[in-house]
Protein backbone atom coordinates (compact mmCIF):
# COMPACT_ATOMS: atom_id res chain seq x y z
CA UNK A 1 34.34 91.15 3.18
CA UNK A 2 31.50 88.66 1.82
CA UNK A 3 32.36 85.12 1.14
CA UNK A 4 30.24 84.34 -1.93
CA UNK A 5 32.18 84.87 -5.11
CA UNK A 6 30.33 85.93 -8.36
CA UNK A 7 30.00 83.97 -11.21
CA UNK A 8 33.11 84.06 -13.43
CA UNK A 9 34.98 85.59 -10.62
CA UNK A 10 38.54 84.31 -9.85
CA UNK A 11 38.58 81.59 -6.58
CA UNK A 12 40.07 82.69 -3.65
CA UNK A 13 41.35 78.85 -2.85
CA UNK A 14 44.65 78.02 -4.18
CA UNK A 15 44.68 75.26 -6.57
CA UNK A 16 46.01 71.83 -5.53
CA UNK A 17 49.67 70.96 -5.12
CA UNK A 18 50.13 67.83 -7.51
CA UNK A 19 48.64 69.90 -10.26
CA UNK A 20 50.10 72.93 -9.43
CA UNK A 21 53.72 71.29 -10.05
CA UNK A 22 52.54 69.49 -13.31
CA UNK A 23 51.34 72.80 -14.92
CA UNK A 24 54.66 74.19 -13.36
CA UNK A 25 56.84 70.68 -15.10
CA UNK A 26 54.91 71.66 -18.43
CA UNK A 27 55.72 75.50 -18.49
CA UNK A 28 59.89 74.60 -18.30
CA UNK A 29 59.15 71.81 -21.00
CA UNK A 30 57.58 73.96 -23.26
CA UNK A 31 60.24 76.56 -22.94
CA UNK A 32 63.27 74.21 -22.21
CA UNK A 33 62.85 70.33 -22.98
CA UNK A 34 66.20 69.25 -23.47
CA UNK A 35 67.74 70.45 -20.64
CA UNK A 36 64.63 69.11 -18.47
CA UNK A 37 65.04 65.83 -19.43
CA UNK A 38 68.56 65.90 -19.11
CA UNK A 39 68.59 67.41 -15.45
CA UNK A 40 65.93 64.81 -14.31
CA UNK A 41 67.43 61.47 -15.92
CA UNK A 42 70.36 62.54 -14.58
CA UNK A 43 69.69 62.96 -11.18
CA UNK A 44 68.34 59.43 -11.10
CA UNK A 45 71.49 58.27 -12.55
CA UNK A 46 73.53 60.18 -9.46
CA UNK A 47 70.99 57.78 -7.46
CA UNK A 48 72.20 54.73 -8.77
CA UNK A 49 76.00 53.96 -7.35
CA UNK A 50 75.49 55.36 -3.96
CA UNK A 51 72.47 52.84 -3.71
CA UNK A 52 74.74 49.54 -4.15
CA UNK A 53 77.02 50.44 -1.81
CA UNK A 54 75.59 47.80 0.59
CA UNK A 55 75.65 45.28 -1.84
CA UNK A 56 79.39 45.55 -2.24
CA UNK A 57 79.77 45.43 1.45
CA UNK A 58 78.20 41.78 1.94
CA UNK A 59 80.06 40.98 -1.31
CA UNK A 60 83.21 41.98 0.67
CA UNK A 61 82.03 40.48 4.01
CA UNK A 62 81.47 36.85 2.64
CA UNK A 63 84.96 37.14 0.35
CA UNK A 64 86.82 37.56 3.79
CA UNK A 65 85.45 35.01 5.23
CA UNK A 66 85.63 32.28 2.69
CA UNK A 67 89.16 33.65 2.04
CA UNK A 68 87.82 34.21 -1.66
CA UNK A 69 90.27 36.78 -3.59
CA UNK A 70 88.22 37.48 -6.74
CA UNK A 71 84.83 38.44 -4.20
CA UNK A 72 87.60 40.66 -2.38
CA UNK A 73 89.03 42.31 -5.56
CA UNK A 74 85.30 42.50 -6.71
CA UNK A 75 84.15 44.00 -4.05
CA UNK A 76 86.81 46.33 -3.51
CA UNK A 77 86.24 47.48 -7.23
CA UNK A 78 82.67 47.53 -6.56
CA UNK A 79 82.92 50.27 -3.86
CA UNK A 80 85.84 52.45 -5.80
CA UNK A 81 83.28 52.68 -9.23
CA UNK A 82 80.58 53.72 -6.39
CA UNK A 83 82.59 56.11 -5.18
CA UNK A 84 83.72 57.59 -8.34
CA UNK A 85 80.75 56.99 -10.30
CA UNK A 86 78.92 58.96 -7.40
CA UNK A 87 81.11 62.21 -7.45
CA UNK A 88 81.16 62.05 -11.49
CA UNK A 89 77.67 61.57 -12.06
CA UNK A 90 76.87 64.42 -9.31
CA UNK A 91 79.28 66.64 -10.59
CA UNK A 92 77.76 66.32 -13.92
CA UNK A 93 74.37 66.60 -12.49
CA UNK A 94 74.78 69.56 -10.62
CA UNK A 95 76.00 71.52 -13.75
CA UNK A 96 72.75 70.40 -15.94
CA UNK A 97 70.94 71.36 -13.59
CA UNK A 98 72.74 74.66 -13.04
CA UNK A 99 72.56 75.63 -16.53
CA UNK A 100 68.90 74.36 -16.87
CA UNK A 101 67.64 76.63 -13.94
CA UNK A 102 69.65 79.89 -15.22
CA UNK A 103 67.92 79.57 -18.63
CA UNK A 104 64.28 78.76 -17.34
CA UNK A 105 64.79 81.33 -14.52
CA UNK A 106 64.20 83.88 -17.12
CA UNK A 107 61.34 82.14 -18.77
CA UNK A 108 59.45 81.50 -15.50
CA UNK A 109 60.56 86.16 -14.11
CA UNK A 110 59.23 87.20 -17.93
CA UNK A 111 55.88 84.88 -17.22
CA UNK A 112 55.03 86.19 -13.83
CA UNK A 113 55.78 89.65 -15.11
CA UNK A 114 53.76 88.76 -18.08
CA UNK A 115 50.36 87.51 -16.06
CA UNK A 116 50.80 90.31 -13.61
CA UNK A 117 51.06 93.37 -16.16
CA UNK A 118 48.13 91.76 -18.23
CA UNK A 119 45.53 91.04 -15.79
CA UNK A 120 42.81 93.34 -16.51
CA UNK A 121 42.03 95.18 -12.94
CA UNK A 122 44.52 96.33 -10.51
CA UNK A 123 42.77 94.28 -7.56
CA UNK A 124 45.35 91.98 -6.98
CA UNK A 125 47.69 95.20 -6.37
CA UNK A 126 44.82 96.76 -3.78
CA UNK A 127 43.50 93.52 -1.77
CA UNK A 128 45.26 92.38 1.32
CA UNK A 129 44.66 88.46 0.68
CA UNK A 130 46.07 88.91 -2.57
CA UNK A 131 49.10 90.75 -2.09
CA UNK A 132 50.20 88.07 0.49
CA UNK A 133 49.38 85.41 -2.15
CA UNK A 134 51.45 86.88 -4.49
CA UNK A 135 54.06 88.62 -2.30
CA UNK A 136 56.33 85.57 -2.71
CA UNK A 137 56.13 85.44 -6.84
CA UNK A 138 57.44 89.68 -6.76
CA UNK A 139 59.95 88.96 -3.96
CA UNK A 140 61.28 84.95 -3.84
CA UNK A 141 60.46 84.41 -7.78
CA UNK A 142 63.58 81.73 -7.60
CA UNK A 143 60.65 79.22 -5.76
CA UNK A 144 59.79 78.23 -8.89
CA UNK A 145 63.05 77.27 -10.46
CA UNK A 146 64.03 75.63 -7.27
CA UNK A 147 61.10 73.55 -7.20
CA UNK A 148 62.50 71.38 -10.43
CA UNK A 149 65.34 70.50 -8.22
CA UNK A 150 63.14 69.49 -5.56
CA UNK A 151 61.32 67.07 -7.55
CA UNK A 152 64.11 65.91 -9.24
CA UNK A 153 65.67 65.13 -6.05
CA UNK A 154 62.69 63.39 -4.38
CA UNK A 155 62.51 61.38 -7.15
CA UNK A 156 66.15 60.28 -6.60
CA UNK A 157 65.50 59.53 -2.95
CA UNK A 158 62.29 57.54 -4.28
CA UNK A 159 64.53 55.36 -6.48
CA UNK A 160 67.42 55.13 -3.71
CA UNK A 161 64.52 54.14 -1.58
CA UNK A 162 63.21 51.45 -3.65
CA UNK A 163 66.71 49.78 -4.35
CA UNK A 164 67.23 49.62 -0.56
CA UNK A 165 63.92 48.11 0.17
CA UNK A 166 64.73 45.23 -2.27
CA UNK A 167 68.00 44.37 -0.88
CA UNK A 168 66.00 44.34 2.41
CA UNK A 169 63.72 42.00 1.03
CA UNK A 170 66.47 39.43 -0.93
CA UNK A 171 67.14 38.52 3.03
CA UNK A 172 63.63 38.12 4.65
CA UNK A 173 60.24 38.96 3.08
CA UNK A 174 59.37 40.28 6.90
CA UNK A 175 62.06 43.15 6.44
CA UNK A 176 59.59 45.35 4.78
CA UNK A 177 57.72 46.17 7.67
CA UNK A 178 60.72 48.44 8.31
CA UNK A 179 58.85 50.64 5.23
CA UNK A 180 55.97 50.99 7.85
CA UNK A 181 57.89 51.84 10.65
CA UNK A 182 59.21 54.39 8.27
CA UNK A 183 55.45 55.67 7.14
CA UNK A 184 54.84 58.09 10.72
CA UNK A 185 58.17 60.12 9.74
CA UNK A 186 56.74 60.47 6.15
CA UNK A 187 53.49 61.49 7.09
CA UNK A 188 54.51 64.16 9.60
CA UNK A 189 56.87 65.22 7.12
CA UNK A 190 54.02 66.06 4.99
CA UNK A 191 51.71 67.62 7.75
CA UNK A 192 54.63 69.92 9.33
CA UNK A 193 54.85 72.18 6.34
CA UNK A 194 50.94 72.85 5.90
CA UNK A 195 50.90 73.65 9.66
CA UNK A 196 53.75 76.01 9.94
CA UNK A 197 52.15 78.01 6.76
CA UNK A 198 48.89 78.13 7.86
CA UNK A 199 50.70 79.57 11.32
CA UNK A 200 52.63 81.86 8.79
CA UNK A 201 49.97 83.13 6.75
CA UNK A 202 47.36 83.59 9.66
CA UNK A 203 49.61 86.14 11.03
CA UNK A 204 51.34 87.24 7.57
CA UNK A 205 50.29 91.15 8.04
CA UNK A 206 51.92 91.55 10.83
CA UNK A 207 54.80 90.38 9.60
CA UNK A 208 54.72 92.48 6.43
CA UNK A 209 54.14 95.57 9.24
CA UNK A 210 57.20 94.46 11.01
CA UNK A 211 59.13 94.73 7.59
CA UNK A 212 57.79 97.79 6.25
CA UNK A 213 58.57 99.96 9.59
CA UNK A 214 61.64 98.59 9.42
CA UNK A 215 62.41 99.70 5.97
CA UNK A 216 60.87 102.88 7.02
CA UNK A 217 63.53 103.36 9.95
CA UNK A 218 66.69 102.20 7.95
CA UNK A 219 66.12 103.79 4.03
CA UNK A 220 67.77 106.70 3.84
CA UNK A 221 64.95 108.75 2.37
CA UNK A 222 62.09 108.09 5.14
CA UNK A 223 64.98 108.13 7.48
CA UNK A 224 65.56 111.72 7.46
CA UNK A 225 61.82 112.07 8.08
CA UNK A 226 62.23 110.17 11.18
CA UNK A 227 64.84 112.15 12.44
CA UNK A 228 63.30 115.17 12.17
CA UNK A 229 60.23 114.38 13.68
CA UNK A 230 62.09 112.00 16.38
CA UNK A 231 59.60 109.16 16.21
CA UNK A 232 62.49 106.26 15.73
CA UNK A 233 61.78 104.75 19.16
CA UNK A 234 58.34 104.31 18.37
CA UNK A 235 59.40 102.43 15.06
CA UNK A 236 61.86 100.44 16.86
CA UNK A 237 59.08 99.26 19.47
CA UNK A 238 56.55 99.22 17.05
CA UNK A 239 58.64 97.01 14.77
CA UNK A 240 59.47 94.88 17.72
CA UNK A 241 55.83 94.16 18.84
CA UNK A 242 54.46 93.25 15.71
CA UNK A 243 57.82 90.99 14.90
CA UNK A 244 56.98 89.44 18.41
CA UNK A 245 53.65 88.80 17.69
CA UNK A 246 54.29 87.06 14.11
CA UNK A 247 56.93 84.65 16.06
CA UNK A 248 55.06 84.15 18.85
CA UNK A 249 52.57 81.96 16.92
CA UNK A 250 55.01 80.65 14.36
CA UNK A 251 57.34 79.23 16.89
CA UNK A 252 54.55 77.65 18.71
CA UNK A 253 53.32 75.69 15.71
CA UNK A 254 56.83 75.05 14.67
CA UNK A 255 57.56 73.27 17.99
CA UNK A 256 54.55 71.42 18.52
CA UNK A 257 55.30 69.78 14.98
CA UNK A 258 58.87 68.77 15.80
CA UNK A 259 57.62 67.10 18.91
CA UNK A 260 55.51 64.97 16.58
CA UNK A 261 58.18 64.50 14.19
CA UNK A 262 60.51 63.47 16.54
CA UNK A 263 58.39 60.60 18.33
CA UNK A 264 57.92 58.79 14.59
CA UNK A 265 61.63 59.10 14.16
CA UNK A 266 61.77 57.49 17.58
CA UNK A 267 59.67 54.99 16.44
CA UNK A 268 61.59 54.17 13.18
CA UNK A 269 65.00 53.48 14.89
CA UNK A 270 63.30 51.05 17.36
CA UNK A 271 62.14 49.42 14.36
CA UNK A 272 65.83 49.53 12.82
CA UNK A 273 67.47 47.64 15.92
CA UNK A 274 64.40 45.35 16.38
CA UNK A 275 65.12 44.51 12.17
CA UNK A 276 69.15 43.70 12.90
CA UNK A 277 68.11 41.72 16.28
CA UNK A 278 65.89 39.62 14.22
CA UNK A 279 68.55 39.37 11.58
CA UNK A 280 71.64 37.78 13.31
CA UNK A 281 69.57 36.35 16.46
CA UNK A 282 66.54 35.04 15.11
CA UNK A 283 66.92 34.27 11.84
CA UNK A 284 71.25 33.41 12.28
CA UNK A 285 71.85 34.65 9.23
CA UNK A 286 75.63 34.60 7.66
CA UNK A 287 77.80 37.94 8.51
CA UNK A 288 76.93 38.88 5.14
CA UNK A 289 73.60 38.98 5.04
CA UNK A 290 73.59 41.05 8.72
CA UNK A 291 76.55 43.10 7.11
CA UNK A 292 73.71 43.79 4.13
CA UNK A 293 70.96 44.76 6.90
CA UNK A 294 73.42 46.68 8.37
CA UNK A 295 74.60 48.75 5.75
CA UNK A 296 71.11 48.80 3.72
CA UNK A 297 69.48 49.71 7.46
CA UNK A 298 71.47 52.65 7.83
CA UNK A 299 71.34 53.55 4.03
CA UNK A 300 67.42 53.55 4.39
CA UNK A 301 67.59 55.49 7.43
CA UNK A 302 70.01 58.17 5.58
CA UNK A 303 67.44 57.95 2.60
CA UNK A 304 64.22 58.57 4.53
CA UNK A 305 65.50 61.26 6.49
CA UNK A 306 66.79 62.47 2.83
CA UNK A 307 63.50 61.92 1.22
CA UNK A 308 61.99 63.49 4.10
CA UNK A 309 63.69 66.80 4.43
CA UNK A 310 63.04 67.08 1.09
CA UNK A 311 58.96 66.70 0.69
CA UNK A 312 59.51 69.21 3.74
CA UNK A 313 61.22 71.61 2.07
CA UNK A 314 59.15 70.66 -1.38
CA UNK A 315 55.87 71.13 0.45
CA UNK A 316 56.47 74.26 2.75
CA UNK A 317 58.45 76.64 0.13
CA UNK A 318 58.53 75.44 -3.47
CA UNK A 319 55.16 73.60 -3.81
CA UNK A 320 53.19 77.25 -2.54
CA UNK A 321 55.28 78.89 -5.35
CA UNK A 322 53.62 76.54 -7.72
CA UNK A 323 50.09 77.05 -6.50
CA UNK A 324 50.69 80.51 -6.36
CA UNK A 325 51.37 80.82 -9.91
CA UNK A 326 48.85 77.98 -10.79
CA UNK A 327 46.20 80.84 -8.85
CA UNK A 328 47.46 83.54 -11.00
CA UNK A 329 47.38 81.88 -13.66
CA UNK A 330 43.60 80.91 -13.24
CA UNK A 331 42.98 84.49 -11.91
CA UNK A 332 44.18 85.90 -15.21
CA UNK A 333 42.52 83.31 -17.14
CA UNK A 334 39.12 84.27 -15.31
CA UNK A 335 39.35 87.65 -16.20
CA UNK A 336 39.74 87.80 -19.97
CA UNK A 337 37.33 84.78 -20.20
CA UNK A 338 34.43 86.58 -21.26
CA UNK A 339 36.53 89.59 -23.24
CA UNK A 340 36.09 88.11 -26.55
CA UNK A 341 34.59 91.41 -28.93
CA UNK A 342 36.70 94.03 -30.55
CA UNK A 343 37.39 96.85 -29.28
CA UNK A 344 36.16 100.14 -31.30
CA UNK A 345 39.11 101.92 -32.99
CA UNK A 346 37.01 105.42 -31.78
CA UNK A 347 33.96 106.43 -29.22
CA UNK A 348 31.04 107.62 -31.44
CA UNK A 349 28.86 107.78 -28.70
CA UNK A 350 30.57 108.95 -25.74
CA UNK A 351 30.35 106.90 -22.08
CA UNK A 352 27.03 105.58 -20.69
CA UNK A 353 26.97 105.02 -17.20
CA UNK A 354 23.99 102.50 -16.07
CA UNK A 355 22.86 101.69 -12.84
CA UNK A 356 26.64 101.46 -11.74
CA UNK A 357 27.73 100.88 -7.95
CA UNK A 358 31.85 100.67 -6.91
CA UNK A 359 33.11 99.42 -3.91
CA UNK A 360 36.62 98.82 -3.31
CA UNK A 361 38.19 95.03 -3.64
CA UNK A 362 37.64 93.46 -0.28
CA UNK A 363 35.30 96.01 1.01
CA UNK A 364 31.54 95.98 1.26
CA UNK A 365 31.24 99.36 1.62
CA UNK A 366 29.70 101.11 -1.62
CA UNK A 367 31.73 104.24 -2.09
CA UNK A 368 29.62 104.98 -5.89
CA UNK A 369 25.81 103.49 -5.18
CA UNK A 370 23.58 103.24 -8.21
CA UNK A 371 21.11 101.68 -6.26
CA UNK A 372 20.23 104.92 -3.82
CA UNK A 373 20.21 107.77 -6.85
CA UNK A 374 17.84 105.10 -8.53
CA UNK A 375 15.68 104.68 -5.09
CA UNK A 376 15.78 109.01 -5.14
CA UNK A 377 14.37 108.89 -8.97
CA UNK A 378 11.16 107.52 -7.95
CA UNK A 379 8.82 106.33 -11.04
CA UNK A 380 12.24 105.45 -12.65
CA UNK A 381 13.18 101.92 -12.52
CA UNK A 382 16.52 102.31 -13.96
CA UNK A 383 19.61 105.53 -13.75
CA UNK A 384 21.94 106.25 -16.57
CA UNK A 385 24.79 108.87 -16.86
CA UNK A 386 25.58 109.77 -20.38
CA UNK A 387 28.77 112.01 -21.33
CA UNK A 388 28.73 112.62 -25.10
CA UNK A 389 32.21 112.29 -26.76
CA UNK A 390 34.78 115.02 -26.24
CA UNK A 391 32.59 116.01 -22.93
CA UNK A 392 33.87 116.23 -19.63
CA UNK A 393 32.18 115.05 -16.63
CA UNK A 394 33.18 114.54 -13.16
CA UNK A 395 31.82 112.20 -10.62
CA UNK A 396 31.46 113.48 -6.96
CA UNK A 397 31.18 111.88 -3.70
CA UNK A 398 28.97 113.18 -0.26
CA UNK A 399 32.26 115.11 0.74
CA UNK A 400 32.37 116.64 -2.55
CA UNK A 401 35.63 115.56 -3.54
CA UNK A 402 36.13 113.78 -6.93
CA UNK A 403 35.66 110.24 -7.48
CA UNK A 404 38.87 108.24 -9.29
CA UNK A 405 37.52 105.19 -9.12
CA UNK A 406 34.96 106.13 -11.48
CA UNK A 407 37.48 106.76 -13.46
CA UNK A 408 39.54 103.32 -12.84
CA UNK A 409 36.10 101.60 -13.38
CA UNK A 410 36.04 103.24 -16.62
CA UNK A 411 39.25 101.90 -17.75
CA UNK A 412 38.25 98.49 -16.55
CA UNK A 413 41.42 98.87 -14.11
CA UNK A 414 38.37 97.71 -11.34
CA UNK A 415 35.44 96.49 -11.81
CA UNK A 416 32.17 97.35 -10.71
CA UNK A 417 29.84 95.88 -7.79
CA UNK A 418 27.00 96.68 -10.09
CA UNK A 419 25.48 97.68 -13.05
CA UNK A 420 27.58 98.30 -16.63
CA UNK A 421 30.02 101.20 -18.34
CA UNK A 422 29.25 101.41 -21.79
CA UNK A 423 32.01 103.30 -24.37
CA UNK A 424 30.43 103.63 -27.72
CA UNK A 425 27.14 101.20 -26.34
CA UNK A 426 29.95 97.99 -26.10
CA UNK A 427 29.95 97.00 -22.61
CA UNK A 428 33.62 97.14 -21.29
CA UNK A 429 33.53 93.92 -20.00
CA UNK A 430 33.49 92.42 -23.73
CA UNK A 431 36.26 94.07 -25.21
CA UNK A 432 39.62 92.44 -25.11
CA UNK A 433 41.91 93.57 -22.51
CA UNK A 434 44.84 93.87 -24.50
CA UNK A 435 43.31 96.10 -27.12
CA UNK A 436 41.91 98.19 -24.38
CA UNK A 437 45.22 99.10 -22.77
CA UNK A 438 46.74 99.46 -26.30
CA UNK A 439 44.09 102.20 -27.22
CA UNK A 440 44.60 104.03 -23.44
CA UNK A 441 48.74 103.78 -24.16
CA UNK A 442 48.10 105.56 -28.01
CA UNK A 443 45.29 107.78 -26.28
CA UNK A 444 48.12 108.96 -24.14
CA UNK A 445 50.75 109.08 -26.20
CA UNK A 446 49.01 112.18 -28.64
């Protein structure tokens, strides 16, 4: 497989992940913006109560001890509308939310089907790399409706996170540190995901061999072939050793990560007790105040490990279903870029063949060569093959078997490595794709 990409030709990187979820933010405004906004604002509403709780605390621990009744009754109100205000505004939450995903669901299933059935070339169904770029988008579509939530949700956390921190602050300025204790469990976080699917996707064909032989021993139609010619053991071992060797490197880089992750979490809670020593030994703060970094200590712990888990989960799973569509979206895009002329409502002239060479997507190998029948037609710089209209011609190979990729090259469902295909003298790369198949579906249809 050659590295260099043509010019015009889709990119084989996926695109990044911060605009990968904006496109993805704009595609459910455009087809739901109401219930968007309404699932986002209120998931930072749901953020709000939970986050005071602390505050009510110290409220309660100074009433107590200046024996004040209206700081006790406050307090004690405080933390009951916290409570309440927490389970009502979740509640509520969860349902927008709910309703929002089943109605872009279907929005986001019709647009992958969409780009998929209009791409024009039937690579991405043939190549290796791209079927296990867009395995997840035909098999775990819901990614991409679960990957609103995410955001939403980190972007609670953010707020909750925020909130904390200044309560931290209102006691001692030097309290903020405990944000860069809190920085290695964020960063790893972040890195653990991008290892674990580079781990996944190094060694993602053996896992889609482990899955297909298993289909293969357990579907009742391939079943019965495997009973009758008794090769199930060798599926069963075969399945095993290929399952093996998927996990075998997947659990490695999954453990070295959570060794990494664990020593910053280690290094977060020493901050946390070194932050409440300093509190009520050093500085000899009231009981409130320590009650405060207490309670807004253990709240930011709760939040960062919150916040955490969730850029995990936001950065392994629902971020790649994101770029994935972002890729197919470009990959589409790159296709019917230059298909921009009409297409001919009949041939006139029949097919013209020039100078064309076909090898397979992902393959060097040249399985229709131009080049050579030109290099045999010596004197002749250039080889055409015409077929007038209503003639039929067949293209044969060295084993003299039939060629159907000529045939897919000359319904642009591949395209060649070389030279053109002109119906009617109109190159096929200019026509418009969608005209094209319409004319092949009516063609058929008669």
């Amino acid at each position: 497989m050659t590295s260099s990409r043509k010019p015009g030709a889709p990119s084989n990187e996926l695109p990044p992940g911060l605009s990968s979820i904006w496109r993805l933010c704009k595609l459910g405004y455009r087809h739901e913006p109401g219930l968007l906004m309404a699932a986002f604002l209120m998931s930072l509403f749901a953020a709000l109560p939970d986050s005071l709780v602390a505050v009510w605390l110290k409220v309660l621990g100074d009433g107590m001890l200046q024996q004040d009744r209206r700081r006790v009754f406050a307090a004690a109100m405080g933390l009951s509308v916290s409570a309440a205000g927490t389970w009502f505004l979740r509640t509520v939450s969860t349902r927008v939310q709910r309703r929002f995903r089943d109605k872009v669901t279907i929005a986001l299933e019709s647009h992958v089907a969409r780009l998929q059935a209009s791409a024009a070339t039937i690579a991405h169904h043939e190549r290796p790399e791209y079927l296990d770029r867009l395995a997840m988008l035909r098999n775990q579509v819901f990614v991409l409706d679960h990957m609103y939530m995410s955001v939403f949700s980190t972007c609670a956390w953010i707020l909750r996170l925020g909130i904390t921190v200044a309560l931290l602050v209102s006691i001692h300025p030097a309290l903020i540190l405990l944000t860069v204790f809190a920085l290695p469990t964020v960063w790893t976080s972040a890195w653990r995901p991008a290892v674990e699917r580079i781990a996944w996707e190094s060694r993602a064909s053996a896992h889609r061999l482990a899955r297909h032989l298993f289909t293969t021993a357990t579907t009742a139609a391939p079943g019965k072939e495997v009973r009758v010619t008794g090769i199930g053991s060798r599926l069963v071992s075969d399945r095993r050793g290929a399952w093996e060797w998927w996990y075998r490197g997947v659990s490695k880089a999954r453990w070295d990560s959570a060794v990494w992750h664990a020593l910053a979490w280690a290094v977060f809670g020493s901050a946390y007790v070194g932050a409440v020593v300093f509190v009520s030994v050093g500085l000899r703060a009231p009981v409130g105040d320590v009650l405060l970094v207490l309670a807004a200590g253990g709240r930011l712990s709760a939040y960062i490990g919150g916040a955490v888990g969730e850029i995990g989960f936001l950065r392994s799973i629902w971020i790649d279903g994101a770029r994935r569509l972002a890729w197919l979206e470009d990959y589409v895009a790159s296709l019917t870029a230059s298909a921009d002329l009409p297409v001919p409502a009949r041939l006139t002239e029949g097919i013209r063949l020039e100078n064309v060479s076909f090898a397979y997507p992902g393959t060097e190998r040249l399985v229709l060569d131009g080049r050579r029948h030109r290099r045999r037609k010596r004197g002749r710089k250039d080889h055409a093959c015409e077929a007038a209209q209503q003639v039929l011609r067949a293209v044969i190979g060295r084993n003299l078997c039939r060629r159907p990729a000529a045939g897919s090259d000359a319904r642009r469902r591949l395209a060649p490595a070389s030279g053109r295909r002109v119906p009617g003298f109109l190159p096929v790369r200019a026509p418009r794709s969608s005209q094209h198949r319409s004319g092949r579906r009516a063609a058929l249809r008669r």
